[in-house]
C-alpha atoms as a PDB file:
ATOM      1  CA  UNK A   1     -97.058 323.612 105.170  1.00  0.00           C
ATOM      2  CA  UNK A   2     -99.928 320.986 105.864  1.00  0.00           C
ATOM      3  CA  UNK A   3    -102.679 320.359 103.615  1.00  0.00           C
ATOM      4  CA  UNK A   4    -105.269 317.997 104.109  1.00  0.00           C
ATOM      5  CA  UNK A   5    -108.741 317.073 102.253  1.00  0.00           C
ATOM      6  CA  UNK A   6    -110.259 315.810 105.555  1.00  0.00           C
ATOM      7  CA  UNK A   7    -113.469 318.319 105.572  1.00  0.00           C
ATOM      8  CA  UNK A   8    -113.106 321.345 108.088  1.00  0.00           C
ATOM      9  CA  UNK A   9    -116.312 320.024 110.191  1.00  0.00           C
ATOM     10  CA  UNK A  10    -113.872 317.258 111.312  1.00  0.00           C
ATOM     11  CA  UNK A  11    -112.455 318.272 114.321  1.00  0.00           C
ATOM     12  CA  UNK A  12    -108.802 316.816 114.496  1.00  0.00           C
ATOM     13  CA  UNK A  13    -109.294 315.963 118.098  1.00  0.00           C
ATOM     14  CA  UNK A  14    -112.028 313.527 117.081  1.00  0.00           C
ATOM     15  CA  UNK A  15    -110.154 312.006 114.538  1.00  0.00           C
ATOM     16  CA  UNK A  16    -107.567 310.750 117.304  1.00  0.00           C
ATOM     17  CA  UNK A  17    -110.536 309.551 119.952  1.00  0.00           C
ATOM     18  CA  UNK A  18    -111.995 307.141 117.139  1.00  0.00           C
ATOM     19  CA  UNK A  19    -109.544 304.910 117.112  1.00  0.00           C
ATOM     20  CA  UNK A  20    -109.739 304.958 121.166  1.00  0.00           C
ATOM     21  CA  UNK A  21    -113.594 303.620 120.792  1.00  0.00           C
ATOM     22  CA  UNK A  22    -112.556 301.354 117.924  1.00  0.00           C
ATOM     23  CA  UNK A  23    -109.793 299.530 119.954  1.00  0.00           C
ATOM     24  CA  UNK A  24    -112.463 299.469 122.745  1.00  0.00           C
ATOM     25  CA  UNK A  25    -115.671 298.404 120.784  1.00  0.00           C
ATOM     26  CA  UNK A  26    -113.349 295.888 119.166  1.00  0.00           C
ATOM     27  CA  UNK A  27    -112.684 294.269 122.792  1.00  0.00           C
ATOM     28  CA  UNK A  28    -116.255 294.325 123.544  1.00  0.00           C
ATOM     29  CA  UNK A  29    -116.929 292.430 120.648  1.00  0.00           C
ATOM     30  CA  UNK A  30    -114.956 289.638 121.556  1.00  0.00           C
ATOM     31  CA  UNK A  31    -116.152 289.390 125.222  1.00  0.00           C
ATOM     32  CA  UNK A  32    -119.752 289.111 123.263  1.00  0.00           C
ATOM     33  CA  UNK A  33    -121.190 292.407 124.313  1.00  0.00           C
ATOM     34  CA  UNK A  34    -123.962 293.437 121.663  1.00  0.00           C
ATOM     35  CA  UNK A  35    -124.534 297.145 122.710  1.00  0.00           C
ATOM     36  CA  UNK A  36    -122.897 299.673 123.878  1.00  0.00           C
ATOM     37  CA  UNK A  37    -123.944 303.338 125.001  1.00  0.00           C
ATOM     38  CA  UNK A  38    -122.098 306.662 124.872  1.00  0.00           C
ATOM     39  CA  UNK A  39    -121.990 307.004 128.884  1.00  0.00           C
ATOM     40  CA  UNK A  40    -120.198 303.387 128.763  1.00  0.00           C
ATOM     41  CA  UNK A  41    -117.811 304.968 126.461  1.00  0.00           C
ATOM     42  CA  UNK A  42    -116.816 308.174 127.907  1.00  0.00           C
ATOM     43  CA  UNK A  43    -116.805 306.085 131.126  1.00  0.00           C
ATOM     44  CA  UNK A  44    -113.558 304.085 129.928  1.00  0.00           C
ATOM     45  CA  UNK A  45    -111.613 307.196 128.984  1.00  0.00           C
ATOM     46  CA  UNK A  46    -112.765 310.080 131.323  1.00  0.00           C
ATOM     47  CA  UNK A  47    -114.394 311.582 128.828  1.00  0.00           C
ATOM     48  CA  UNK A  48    -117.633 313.845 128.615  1.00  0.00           C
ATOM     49  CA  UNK A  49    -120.654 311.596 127.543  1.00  0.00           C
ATOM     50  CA  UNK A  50    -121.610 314.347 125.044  1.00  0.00           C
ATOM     51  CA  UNK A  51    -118.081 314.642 123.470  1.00  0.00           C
ATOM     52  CA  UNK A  52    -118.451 310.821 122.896  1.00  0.00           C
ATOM     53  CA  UNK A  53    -121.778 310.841 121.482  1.00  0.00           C
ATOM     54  CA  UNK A  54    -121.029 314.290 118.982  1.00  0.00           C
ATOM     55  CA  UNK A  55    -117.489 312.336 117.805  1.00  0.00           C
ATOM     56  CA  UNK A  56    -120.004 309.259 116.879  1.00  0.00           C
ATOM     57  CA  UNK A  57    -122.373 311.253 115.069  1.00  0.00           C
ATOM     58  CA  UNK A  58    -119.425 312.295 112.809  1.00  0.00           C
ATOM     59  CA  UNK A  59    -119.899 308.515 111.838  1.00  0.00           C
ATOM     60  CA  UNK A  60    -123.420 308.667 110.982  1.00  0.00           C
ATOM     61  CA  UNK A  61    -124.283 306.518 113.557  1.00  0.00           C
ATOM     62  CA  UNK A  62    -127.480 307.874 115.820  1.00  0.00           C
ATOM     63  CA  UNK A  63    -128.033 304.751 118.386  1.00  0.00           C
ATOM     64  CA  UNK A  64    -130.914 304.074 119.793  1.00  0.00           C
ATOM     65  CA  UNK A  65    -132.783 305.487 122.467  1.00  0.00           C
ATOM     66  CA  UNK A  66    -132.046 303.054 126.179  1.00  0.00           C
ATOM     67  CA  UNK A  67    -130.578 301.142 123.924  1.00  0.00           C
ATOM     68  CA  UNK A  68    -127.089 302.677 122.532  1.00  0.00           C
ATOM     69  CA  UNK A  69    -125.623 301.705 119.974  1.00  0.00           C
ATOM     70  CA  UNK A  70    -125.205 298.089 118.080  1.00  0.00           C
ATOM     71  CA  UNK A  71    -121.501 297.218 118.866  1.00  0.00           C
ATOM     72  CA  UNK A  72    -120.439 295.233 115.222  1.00  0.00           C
ATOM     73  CA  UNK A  73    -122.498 298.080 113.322  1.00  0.00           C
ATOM     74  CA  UNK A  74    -120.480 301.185 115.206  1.00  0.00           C
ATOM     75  CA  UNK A  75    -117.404 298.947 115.179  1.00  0.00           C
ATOM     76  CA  UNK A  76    -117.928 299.022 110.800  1.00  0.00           C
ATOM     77  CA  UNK A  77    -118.907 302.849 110.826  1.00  0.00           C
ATOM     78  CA  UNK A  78    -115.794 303.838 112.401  1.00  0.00           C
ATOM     79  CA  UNK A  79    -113.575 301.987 109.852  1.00  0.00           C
ATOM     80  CA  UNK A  80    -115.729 303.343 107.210  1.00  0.00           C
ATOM     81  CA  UNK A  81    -115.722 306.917 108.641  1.00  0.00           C
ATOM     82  CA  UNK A  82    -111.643 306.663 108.815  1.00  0.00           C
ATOM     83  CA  UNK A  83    -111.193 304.656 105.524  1.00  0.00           C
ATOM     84  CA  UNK A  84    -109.492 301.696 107.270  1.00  0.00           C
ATOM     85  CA  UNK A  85    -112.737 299.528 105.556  1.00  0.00           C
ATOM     86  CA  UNK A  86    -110.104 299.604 102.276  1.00  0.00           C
ATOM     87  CA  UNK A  87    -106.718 298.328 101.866  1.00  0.00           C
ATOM     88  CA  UNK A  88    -104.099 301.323 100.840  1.00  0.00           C
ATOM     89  CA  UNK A  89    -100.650 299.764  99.882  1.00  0.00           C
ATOM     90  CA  UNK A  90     -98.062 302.242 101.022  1.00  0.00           C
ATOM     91  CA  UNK A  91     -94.359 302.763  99.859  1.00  0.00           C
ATOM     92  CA  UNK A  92     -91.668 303.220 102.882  1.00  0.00           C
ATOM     93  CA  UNK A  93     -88.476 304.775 102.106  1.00  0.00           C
ATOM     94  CA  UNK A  94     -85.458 305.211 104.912  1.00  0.00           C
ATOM     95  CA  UNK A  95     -84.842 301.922 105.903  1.00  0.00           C
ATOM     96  CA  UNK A  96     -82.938 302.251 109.538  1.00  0.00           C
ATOM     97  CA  UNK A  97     -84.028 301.174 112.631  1.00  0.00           C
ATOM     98  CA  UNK A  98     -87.660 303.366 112.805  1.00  0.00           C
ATOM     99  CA  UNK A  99     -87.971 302.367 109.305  1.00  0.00           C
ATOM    100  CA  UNK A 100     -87.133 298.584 110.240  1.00  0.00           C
ATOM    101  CA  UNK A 101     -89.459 298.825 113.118  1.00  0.00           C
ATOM    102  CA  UNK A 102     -92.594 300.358 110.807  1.00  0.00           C
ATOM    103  CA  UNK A 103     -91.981 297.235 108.434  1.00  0.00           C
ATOM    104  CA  UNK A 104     -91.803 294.840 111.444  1.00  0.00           C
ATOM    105  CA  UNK A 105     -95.182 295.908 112.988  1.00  0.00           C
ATOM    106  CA  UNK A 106     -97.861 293.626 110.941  1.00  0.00           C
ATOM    107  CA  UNK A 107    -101.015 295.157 113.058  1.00  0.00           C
ATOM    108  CA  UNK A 108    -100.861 298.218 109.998  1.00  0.00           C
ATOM    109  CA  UNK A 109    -102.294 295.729 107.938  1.00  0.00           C
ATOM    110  CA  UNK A 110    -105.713 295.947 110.195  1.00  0.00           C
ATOM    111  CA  UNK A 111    -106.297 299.483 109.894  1.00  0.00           C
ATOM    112  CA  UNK A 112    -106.061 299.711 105.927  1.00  0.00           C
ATOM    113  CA  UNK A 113    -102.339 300.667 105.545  1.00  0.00           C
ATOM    114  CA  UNK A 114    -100.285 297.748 103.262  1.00  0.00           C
ATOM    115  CA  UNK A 115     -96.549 298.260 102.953  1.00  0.00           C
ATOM    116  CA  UNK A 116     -96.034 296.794 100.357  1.00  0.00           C
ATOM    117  CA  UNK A 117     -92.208 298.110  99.070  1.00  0.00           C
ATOM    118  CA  UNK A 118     -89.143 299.595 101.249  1.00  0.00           C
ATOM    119  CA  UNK A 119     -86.345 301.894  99.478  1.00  0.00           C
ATOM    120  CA  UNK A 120     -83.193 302.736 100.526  1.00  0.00           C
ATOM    121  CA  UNK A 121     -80.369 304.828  98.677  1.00  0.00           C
ATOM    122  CA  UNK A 122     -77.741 303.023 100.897  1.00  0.00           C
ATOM    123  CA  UNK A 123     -76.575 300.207  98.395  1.00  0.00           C
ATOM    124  CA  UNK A 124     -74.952 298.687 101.564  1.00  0.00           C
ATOM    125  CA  UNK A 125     -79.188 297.920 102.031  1.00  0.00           C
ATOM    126  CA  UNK A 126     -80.207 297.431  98.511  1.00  0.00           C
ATOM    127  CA  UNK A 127     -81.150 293.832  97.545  1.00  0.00           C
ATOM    128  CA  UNK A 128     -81.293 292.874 101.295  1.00  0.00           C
ATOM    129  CA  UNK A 129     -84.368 291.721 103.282  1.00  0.00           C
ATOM    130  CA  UNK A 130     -86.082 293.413 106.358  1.00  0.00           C
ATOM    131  CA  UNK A 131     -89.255 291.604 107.895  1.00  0.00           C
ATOM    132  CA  UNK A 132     -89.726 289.498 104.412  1.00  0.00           C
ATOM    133  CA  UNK A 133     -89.457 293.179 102.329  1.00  0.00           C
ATOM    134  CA  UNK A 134     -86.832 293.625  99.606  1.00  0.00           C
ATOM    135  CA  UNK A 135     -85.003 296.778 100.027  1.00  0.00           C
ATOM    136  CA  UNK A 136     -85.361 298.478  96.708  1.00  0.00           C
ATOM    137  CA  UNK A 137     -83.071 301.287  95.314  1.00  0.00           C
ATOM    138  CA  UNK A 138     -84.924 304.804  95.699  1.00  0.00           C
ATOM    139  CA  UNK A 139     -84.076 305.145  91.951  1.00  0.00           C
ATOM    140  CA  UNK A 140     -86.493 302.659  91.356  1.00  0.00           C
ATOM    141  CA  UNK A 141     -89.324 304.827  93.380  1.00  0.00           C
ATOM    142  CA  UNK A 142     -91.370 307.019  90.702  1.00  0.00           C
ATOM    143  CA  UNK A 143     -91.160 303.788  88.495  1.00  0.00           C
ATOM    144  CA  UNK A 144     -92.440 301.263  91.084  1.00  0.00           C
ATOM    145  CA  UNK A 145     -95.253 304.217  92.286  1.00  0.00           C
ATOM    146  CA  UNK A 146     -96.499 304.782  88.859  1.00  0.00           C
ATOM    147  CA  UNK A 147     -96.872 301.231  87.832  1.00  0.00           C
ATOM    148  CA  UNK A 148     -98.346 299.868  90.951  1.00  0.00           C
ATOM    149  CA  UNK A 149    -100.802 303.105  91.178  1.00  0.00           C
ATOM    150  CA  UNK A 150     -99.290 303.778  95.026  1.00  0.00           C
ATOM    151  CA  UNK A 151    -100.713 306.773  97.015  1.00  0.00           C
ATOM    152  CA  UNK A 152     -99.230 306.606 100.020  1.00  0.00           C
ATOM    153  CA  UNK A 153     -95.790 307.173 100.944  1.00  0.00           C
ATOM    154  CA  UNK A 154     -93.840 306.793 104.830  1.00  0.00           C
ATOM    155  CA  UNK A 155     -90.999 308.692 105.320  1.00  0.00           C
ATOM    156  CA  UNK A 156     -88.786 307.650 108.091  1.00  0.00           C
ATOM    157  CA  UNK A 157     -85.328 309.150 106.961  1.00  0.00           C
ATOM    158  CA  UNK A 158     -82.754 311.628 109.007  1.00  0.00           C
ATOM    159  CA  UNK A 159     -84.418 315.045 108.829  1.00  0.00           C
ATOM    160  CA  UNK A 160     -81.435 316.205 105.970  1.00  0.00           C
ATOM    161  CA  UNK A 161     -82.887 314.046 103.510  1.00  0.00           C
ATOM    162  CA  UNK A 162     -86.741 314.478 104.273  1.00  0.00           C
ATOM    163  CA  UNK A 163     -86.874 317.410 101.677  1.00  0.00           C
ATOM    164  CA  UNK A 164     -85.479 314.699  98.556  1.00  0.00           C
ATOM    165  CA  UNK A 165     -87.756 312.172 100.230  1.00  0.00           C
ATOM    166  CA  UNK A 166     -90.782 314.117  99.567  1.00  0.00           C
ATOM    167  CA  UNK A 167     -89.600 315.145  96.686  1.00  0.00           C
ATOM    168  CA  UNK A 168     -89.452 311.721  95.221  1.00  0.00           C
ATOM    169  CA  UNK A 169     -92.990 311.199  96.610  1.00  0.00           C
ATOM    170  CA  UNK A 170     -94.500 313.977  94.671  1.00  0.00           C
ATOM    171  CA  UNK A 171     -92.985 313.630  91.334  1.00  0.00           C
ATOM    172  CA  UNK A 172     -94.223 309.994  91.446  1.00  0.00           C
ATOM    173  CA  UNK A 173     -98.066 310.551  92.172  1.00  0.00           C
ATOM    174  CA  UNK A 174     -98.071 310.255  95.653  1.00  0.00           C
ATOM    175  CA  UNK A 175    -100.975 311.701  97.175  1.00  0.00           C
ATOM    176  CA  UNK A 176    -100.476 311.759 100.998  1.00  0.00           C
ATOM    177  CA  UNK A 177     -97.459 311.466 102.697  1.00  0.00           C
ATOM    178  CA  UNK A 178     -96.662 309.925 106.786  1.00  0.00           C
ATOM    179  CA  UNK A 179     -93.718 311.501 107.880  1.00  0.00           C
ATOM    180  CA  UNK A 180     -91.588 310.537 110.832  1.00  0.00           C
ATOM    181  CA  UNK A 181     -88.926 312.722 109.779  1.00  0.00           C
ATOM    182  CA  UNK A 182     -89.006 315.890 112.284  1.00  0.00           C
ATOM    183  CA  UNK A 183     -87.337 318.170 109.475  1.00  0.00           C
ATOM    184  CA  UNK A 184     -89.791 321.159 108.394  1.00  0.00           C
ATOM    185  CA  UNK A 185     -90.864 320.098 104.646  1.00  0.00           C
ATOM    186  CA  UNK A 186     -92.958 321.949 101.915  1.00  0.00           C
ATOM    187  CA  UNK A 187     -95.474 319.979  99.428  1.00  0.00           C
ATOM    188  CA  UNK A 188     -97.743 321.234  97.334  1.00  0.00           C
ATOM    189  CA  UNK A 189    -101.073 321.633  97.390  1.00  0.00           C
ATOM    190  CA  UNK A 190    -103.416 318.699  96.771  1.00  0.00           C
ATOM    191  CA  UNK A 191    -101.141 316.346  98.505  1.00  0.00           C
ATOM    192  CA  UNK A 192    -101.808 315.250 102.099  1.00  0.00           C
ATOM    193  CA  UNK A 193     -98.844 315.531 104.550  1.00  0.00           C
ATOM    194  CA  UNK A 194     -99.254 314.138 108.069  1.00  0.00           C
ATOM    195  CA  UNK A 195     -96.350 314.813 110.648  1.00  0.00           C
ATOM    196  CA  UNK A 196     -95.726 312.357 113.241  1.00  0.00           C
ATOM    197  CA  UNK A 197     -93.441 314.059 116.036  1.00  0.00           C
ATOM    198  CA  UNK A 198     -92.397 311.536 118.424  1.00  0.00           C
ATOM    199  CA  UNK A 199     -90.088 314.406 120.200  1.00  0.00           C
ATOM    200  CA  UNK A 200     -93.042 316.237 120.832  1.00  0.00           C
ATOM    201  CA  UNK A 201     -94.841 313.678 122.634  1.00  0.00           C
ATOM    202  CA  UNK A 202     -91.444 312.900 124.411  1.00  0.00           C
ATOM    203  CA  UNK A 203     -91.059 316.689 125.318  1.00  0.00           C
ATOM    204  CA  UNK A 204     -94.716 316.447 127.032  1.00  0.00           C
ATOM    205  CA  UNK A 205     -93.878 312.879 128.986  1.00  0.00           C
ATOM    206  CA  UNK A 206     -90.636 314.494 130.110  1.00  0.00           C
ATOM    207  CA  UNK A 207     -91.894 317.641 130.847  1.00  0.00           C
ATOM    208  CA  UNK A 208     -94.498 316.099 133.261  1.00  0.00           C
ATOM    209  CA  UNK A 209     -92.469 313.600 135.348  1.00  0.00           C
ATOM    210  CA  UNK A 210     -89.561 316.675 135.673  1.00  0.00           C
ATOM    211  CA  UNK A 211     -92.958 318.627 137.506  1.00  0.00           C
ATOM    212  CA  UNK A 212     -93.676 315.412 139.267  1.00  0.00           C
ATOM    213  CA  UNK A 213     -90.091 315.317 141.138  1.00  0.00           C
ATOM    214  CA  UNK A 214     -90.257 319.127 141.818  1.00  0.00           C
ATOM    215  CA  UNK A 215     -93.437 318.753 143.422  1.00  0.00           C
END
């Protein structure tokens, strides 16, 4: 079960092109281009000029007319609109090598998301150091959580022990929950729970180039 308190008027579609213009307008930026218009936009990605402009308008931004829109103003909307304008430290917990490789990539850090504590319940891990992060016991987790008022929790564990991961989340306070895990997992409601399936988006690359040798 997925629940989510991102309003119903946001399609989920747009919520993964954003960060396409964002990466884009961010680019522009630096090369010193002021303005930008929709048709520019959808240019860069194949996309429909009118998709681009209605996923903008979910900002609040309106442009202006021959003129588009003001690059370092749409650049802040889009952060705002996503919530990557505020800092939300994060606790991971499954430190093996996709856990290891979350804690190694620093670029989080520009898009809001702080990790700021690792567990483990491998004592072989515990008290050892990963990318500068000390690998805490997950018996310290609801403590930690609770006095550090954490939110967010990352779940990269084998799928058997998503369930206890989760678990462990909830009873802490944790409000929304990124989970690399591809094991099925229930939450209740009121607390966010977004899947990342990278087998899915293997199955589709796969999939694809097997049609591409058959062809």
């Amino acid at each position: 079960m997925t629940n989510s308190t991102t309003p119903h008027t946001v399609p989920r579609a747009s919520l993964k092109r954003l960060p396409l213009y964002l990466h884009l307008l961010e680019n522009l930026m630096a090369d010193g281009v002021e303005y930008v218009s929709c048709t520019q936009l959808a240019k860069e990605f194949d996309f429909d000029a009118i998709l681009v402009r209605k996923d903008i308008e979910l900002t609040g931004e309106v442009g202006t007319a021959r003129i588009g829109f003001k690059v370092a103003t749409l650049i802040g909307s889009i952060k705002s609109f996503l919530g990557w304008d505020k800092e939300q430290d994060a606790f991971l917990v499954g430190v093996g090598n996709l856990g290891k490789a979350i804690l190694g990539y620093k670029d989080f850090k520009k898009y809001g998301l702080n990790i700021v504590a690792a567990f483990d319940n491998d004592s072989r891990k515990v008290g050892t150091k990963v990318f500068g992060y000390e690998i805490f016991s997950t018996s310290k987790f609801g403590d930690l959580a609770k006095r550090m008022h954490i939110y967010v929790g990352i779940i990269t564990v084998p799928p058997e022990h998503a369930q206890e991961a989760v678990d462990l989340m909830v009873d802490a306070g944790i409000k929304a929950i990124w989970n690399f895990s591809p094991a099925p997992l229930r939450i209740p409601e009121g607390v966010i729970l977004e899947n990342v399936r990278l087998t899915q988006s293997l199955a589709v690359l796969t999939n694809k180039l097997k049609r591409v040798f058959k062809s």
